[in-house]
Protein backbone atom coordinates (compact mmCIF):
# COMPACT_ATOMS: atom_id res chain seq x y z
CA UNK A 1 22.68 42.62 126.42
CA UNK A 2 20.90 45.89 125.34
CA UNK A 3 21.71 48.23 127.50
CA UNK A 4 19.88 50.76 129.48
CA UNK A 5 18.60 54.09 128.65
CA UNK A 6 21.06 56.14 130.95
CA UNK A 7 20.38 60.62 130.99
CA UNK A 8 23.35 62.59 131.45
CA UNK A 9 23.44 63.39 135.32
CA UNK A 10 26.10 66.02 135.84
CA UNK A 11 26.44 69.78 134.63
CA UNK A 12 29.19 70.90 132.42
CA UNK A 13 31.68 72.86 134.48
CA UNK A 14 32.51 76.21 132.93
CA UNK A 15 32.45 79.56 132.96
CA UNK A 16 32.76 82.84 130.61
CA UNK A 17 36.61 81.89 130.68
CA UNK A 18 36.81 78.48 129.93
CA UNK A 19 39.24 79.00 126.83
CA UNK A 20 39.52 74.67 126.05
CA UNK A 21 36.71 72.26 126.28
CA UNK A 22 37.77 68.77 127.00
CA UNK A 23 34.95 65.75 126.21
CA UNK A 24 34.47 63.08 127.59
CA UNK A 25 32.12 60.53 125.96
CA UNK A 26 29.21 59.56 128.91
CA UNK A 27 29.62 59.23 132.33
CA UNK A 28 30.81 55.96 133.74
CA UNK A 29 28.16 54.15 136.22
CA UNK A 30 30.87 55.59 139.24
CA UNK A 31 30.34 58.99 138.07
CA UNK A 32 26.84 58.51 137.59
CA UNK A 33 26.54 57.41 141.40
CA UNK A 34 29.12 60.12 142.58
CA UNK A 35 27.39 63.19 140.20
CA UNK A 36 30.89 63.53 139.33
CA UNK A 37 33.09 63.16 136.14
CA UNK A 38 35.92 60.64 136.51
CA UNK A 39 34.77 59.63 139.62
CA UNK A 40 36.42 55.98 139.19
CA UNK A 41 39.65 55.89 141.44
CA UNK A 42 41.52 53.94 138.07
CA UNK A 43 40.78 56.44 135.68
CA UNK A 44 43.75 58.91 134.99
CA UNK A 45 42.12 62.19 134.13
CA UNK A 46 42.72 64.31 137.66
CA UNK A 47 45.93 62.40 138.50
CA UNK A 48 46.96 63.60 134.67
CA UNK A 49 45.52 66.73 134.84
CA UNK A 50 47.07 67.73 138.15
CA UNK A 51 50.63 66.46 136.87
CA UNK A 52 50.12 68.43 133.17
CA UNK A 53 49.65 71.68 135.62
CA UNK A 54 52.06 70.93 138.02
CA UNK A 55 49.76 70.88 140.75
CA UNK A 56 48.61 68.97 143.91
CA UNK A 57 45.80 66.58 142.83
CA UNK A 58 42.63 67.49 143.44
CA UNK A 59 40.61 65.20 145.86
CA UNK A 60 37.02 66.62 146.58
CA UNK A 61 34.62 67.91 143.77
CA UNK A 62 35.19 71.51 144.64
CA UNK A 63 38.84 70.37 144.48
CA UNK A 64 38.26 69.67 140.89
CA UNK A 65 36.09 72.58 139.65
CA UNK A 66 38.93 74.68 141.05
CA UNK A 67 41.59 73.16 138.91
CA UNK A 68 39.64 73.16 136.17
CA UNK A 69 38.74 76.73 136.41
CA UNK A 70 42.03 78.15 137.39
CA UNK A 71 43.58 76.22 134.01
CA UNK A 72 40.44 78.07 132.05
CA UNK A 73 38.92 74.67 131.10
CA UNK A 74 35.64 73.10 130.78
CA UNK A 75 34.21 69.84 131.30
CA UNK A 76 31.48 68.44 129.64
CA UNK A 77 30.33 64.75 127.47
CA UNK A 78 29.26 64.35 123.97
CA UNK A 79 26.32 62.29 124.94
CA UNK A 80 23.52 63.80 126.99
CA UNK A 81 21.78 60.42 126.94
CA UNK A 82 22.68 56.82 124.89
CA UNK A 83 21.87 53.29 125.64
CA UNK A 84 24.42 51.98 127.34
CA UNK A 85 25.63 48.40 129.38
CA UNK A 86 27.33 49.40 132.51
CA UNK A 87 30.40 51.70 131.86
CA UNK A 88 31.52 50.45 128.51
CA UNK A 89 31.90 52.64 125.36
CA UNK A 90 32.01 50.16 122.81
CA UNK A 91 27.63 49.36 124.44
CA UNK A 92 26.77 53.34 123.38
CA UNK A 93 24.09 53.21 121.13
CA UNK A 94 21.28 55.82 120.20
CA UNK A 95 23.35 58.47 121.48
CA UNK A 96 21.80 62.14 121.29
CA UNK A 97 24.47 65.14 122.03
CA UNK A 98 24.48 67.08 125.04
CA UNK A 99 24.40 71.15 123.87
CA UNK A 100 27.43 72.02 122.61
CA UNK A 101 26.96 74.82 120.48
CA UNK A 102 24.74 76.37 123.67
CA UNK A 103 28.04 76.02 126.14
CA UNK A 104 30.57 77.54 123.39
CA UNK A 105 28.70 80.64 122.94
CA UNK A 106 29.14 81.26 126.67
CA UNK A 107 32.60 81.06 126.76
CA UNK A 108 35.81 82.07 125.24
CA UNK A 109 36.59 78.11 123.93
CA UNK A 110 38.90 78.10 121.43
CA UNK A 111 39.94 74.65 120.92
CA UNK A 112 38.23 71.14 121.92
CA UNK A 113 39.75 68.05 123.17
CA UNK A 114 37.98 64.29 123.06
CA UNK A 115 38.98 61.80 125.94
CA UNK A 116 39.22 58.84 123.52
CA UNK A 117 38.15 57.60 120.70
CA UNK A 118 34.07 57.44 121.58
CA UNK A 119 33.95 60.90 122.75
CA UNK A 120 36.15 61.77 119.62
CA UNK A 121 33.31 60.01 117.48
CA UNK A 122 30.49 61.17 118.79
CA UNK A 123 31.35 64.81 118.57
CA UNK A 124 32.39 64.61 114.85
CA UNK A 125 29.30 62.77 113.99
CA UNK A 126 26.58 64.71 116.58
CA UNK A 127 28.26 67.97 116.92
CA UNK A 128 30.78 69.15 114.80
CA UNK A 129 28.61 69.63 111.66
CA UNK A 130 26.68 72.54 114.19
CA UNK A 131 30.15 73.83 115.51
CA UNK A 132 32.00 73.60 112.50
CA UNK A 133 35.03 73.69 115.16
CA UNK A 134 36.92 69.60 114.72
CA UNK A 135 38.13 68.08 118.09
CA UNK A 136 41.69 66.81 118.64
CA UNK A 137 41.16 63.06 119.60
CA UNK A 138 43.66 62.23 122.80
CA UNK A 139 44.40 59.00 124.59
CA UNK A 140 42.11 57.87 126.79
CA UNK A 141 42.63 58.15 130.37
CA UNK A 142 40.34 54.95 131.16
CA UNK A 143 42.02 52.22 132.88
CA UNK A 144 40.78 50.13 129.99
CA UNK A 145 43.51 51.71 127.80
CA UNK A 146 46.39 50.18 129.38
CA UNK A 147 48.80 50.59 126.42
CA UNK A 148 49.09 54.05 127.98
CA UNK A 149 51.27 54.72 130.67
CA UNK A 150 50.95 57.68 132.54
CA UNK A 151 54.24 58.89 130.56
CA UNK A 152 52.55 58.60 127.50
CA UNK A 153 49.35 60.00 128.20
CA UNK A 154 51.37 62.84 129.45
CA UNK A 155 53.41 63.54 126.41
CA UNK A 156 49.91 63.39 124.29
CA UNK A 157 48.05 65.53 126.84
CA UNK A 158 50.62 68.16 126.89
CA UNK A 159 48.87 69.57 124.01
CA UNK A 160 46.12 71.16 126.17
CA UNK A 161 47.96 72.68 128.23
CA UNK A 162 50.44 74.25 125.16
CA UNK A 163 47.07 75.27 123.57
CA UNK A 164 46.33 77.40 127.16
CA UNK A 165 49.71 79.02 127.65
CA UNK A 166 49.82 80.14 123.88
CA UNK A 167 45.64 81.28 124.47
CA UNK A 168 46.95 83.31 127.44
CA UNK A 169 50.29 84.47 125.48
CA UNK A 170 47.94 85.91 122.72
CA UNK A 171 45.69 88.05 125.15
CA UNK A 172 48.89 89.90 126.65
């Protein structure tokens, strides 16, 4: 099966203090349908997030955005558009980067973190050579890696949020 040509549907979330910029790879056909990263109730990434922070998870899409601005973080996907079969990762092909070298010079991003090993990929092949900033590849919080317990994914996570205190440590 080819695939289908699939357009990124959802806006980065940001703003002029996002200090870490975590990637995803595309958006799975749930998120696609909700307009929503990690909109698929398996994947880990808010029930991880919310635990790395300490924090009640977030439930609605506003929910979210708050979390993720609070924490100084932005959101965003390598891919702004790929062929792709349903939700899978390893189906990518013809991928074409989403902007960014556009959303780091409109924040204070300072490190970048890839949600799995596609994401990881397609930001050192697409974007890194117009950054010139590498990515830090972490465990992915897809259902689909189930070697990863939420204990694990945890301790390997932990880095973003060491990366933030020691960010807001340096601007005191």
């Amino acid at each position: 099966m080819a695939g289908d040509l699939q357009i990124h549907n959802i806006d980065p979330v940001y703003d002029e203090e996002s200090r870490v910029l975590l990637l995803g790879s595309f958006p799975s056909v749930r998120s696609r349908e909700a307009g929503f990263f990690y909109a698929h109730p398996r994947n880990r990434f808010w029930p991880l997030l919310a635990r790395l922070f300490s924090l009640p998870e977030p439930q609605t899409v506003e929910e979210k955005k708050a979390l993720l601005h609070a924490q100084h973080i932005a959101l965003w996907d390598s891919a702004a558009s790929c062929t792709i079969t349903g939700s899978g990762d390893a189906s990518i092909r013809n991928a074409q980067p989403n902007d960014i070298p556009a959303l780091l010079a409109k924040t204070k991003i300072c490190a970048i973190f890839a949600n799995g090993q596609t994401a990881y990929a397609l930001y050192r092949r697409l974007i890194e050579p117009k950054t010139g900033i590498s990515a830090r590849l972490l465990p992915s919080t897809s259902p689909a890696n189930a070697a990863f317990s939420m204990e694990r994914l945890l301790e390997e996570w932990a880095c973003v949020r060491d990366t933030l205190l020691n960010e807001e440590n340096n601007l005191l």
